[in-house]
Protein backbone atom coordinates (compact mmCIF):
# COMPACT_ATOMS: atom_id res chain seq x y z
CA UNK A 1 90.60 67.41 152.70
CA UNK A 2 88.09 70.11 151.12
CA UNK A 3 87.64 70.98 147.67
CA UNK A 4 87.50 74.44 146.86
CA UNK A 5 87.48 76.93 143.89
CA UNK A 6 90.04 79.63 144.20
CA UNK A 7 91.18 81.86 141.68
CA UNK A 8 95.25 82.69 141.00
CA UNK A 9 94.53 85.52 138.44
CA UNK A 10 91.78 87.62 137.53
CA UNK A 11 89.76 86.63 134.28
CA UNK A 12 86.51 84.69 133.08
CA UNK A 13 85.44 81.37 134.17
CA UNK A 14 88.34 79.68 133.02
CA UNK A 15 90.06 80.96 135.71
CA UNK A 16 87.81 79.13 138.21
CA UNK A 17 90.41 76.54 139.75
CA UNK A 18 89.41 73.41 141.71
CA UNK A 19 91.92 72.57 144.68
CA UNK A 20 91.86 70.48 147.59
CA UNK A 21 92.80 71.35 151.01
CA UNK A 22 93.72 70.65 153.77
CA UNK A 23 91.68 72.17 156.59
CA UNK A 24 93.02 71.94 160.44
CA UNK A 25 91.62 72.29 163.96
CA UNK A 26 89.66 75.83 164.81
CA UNK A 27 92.03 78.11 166.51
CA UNK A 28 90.31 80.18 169.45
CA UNK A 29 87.33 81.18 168.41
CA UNK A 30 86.58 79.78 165.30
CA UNK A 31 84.47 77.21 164.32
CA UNK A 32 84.67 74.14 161.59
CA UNK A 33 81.79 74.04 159.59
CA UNK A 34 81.21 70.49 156.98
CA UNK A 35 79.19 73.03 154.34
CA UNK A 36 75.83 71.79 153.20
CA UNK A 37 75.16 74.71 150.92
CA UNK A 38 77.41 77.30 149.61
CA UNK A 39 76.25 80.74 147.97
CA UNK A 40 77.94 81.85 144.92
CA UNK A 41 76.70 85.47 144.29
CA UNK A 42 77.77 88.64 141.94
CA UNK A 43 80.59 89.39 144.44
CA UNK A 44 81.98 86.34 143.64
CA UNK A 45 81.50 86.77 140.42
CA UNK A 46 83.10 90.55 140.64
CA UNK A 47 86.52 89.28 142.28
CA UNK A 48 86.83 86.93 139.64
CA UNK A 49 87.16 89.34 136.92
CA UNK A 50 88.95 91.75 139.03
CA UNK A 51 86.54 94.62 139.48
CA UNK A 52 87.15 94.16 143.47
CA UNK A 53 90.88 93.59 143.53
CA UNK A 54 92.14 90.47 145.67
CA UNK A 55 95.73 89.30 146.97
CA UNK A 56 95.93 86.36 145.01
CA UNK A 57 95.59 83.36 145.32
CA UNK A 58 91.98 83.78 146.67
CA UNK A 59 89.23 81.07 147.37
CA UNK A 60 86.27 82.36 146.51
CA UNK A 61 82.34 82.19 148.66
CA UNK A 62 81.24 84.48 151.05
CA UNK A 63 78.71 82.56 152.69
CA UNK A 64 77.39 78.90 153.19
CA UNK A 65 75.43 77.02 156.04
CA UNK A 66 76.15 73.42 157.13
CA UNK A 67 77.18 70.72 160.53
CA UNK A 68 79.63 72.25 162.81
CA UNK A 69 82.26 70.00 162.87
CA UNK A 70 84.29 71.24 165.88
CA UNK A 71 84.54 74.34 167.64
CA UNK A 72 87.95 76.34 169.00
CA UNK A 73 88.38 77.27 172.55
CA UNK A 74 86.32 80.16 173.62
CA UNK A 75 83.13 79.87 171.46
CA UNK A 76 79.99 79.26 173.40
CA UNK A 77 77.31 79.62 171.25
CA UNK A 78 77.52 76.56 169.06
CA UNK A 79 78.68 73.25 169.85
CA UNK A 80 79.76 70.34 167.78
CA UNK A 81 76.83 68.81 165.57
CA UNK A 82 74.63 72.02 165.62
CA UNK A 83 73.54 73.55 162.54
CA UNK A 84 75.33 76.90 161.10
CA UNK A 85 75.25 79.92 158.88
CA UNK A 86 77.64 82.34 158.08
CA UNK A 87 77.79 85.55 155.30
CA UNK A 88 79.83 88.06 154.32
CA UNK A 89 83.24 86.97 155.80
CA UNK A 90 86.19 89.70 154.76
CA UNK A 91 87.96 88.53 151.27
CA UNK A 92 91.72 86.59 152.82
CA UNK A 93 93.70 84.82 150.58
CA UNK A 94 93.45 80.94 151.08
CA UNK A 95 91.20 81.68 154.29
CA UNK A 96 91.05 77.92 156.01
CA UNK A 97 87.69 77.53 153.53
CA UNK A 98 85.17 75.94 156.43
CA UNK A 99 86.34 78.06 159.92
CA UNK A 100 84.86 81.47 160.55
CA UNK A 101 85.18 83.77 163.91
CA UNK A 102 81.70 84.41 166.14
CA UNK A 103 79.56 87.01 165.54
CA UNK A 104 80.44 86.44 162.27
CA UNK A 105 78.52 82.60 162.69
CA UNK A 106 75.06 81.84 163.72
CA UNK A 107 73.03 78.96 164.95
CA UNK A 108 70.35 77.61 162.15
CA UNK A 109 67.29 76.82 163.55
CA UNK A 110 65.86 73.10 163.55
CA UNK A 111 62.78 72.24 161.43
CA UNK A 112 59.66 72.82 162.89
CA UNK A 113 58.64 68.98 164.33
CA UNK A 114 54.97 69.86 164.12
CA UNK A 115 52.87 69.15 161.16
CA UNK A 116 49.19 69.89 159.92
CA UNK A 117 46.43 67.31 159.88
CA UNK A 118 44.48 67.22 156.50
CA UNK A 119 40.47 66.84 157.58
């Protein structure tokens, strides 16, 4: 299950709703991804009150990083347990809220494993 905020209607922050879902296998292509951090920008902000109109219901975020979780047949550029951004997906109503399509998702890169030496 993931918990996600969709909206039904358009309005203020009391239309925020908090749902959980159920999210399946990646079809071809797509990747899972267990977010780690999810952006909430003026976009978001601009469905919500309806200045971008939406088919409804709609779960809101555009972008978010995190673990990929499992990947669909045909992706070759990530593979389970790397780490992975993605931004600006295309508004779809109740879009599966953790699987996006390649080039659309990108490999994170690791932290640096070096370190200065105080003197």
């Amino acid at each position: 299950m993931s918990r996600t905020i969709i909206i039904e209607k358009h309005g203020g922050p009391e239309a925020l709703k908090l749902v959980d879902r159920e999210i399946g296998d990646p079809g071809p292509g797509e990747i899972r991804i267990r977010h780690h951090a999810v952006g909430l920008n003026f976009i978001d902000v601009y469905q919500r009150t309806g200045l971008y109109p939406l088919t409804m219901p709609h779960a809101l975020g555009m972008e978010a990083a995190g673990m990929v979780e499992a990947v669909g047949k045909g992706v070759t550029h990530l593979k389970e347990g790397d780490r992975a951004a993605y931004a600006a997906m295309p508004p779809a109503p109740m879009r599966r809220p953790a699987s996006c399509r390649p080039p659309r998702s990108a490999p994170c890169p690791t932290r640096s494993r070096t370190r200065t030496r105080r003197r």
